[in-house]
C-alpha atoms as a PDB file:
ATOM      1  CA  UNK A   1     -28.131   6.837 -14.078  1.00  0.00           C
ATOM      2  CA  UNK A   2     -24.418   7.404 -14.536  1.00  0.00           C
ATOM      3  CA  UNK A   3     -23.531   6.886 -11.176  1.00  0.00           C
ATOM      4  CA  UNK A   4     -25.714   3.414 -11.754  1.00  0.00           C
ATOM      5  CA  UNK A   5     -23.329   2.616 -14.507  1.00  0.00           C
ATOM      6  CA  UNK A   6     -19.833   3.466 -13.377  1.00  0.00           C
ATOM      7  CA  UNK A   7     -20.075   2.518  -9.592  1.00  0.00           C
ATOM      8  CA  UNK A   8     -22.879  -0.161  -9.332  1.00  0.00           C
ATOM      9  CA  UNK A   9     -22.080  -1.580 -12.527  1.00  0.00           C
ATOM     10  CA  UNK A  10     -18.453  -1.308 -13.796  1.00  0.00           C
ATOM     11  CA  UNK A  11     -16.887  -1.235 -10.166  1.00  0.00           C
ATOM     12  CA  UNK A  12     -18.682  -4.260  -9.098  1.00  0.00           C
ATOM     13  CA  UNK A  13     -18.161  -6.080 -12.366  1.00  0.00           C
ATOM     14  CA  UNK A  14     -14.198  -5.057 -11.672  1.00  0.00           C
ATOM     15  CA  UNK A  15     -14.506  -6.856  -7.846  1.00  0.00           C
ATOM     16  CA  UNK A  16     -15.298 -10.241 -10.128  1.00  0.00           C
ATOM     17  CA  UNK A  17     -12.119  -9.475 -11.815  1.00  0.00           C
ATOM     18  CA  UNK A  18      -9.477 -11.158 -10.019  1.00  0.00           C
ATOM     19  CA  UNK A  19      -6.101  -9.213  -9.298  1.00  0.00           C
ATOM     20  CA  UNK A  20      -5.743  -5.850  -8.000  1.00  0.00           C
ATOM     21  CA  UNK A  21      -9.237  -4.730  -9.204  1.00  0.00           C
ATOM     22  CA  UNK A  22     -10.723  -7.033  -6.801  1.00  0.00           C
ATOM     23  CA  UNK A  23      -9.393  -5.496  -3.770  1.00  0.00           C
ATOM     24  CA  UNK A  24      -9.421  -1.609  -5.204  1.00  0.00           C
ATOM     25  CA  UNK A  25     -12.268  -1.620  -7.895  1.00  0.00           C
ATOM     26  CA  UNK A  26     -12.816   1.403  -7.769  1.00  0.00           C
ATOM     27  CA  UNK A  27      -9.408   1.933  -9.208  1.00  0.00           C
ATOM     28  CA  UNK A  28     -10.985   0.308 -12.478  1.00  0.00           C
ATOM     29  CA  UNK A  29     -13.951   2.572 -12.768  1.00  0.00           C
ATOM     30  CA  UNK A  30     -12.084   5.744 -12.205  1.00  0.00           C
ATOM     31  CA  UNK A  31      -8.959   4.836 -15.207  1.00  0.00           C
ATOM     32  CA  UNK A  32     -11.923   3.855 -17.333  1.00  0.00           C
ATOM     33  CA  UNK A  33     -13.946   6.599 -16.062  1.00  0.00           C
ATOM     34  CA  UNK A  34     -11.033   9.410 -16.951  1.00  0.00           C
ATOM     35  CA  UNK A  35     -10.222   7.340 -19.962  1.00  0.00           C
ATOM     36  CA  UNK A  36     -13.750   8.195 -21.386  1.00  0.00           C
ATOM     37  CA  UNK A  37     -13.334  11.937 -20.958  1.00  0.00           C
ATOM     38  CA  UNK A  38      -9.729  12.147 -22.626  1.00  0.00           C
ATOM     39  CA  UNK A  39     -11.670  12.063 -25.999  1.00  0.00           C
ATOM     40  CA  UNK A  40     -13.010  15.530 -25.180  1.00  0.00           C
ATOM     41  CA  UNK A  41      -8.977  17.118 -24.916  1.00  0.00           C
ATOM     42  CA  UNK A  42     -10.612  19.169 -22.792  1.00  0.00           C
ATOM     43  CA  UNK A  43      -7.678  18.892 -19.851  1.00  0.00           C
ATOM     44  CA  UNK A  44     -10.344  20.500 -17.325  1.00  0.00           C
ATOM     45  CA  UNK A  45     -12.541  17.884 -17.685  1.00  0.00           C
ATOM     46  CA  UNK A  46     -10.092  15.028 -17.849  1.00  0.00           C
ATOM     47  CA  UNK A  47      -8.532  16.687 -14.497  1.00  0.00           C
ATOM     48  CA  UNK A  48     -12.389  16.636 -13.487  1.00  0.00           C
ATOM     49  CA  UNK A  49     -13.452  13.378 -14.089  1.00  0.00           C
ATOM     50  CA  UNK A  50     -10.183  11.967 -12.845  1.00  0.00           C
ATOM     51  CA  UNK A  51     -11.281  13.553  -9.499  1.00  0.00           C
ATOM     52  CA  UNK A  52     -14.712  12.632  -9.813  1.00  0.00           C
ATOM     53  CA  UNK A  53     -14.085   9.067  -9.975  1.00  0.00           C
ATOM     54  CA  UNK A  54     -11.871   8.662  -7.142  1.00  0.00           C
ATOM     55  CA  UNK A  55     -13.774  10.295  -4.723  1.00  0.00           C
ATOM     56  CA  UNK A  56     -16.802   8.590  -5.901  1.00  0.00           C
ATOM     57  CA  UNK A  57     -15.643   5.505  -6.760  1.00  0.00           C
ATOM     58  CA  UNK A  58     -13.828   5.043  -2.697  1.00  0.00           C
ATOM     59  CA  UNK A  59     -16.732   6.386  -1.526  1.00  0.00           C
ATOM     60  CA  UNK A  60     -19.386   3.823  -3.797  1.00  0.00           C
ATOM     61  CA  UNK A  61     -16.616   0.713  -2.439  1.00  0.00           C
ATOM     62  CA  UNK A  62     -16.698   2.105   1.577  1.00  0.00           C
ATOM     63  CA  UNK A  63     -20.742   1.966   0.938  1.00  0.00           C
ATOM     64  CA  UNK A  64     -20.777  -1.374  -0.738  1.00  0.00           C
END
């Protein structure tokens, strides 16, 4: 269900935006996506999700 939420969700609401989200959403989902996990100040898991959400977020826009 997360993956429902970030990439089918958030990155396609991000393509609506205008600007450089709509030609690199997933751009949007990963800051957002990182920007979630800061609250944790676990650096590990920022580093993580960071990662996470680029690689899934180009893969989710190469898909769509």
């Amino acid at each position: 269900m997360e993956e429902v939420y970030w990439r089918g969700g958030l990155q396609e609401l991000a393509r609506g935006l205008g600007g450089v989200f709509s030609r690199e959403p997933w751009l949007a989902s990963m800051i957002y996506y990182t920007l979630i996990h800061i609250s944790t100040l676990n650096p590990a898991l920022v580093a993580g999700a960071f990662a996470v959400g680029l690689v899934d977020g180009i893969l989710a826009d190469k898909a769509a």
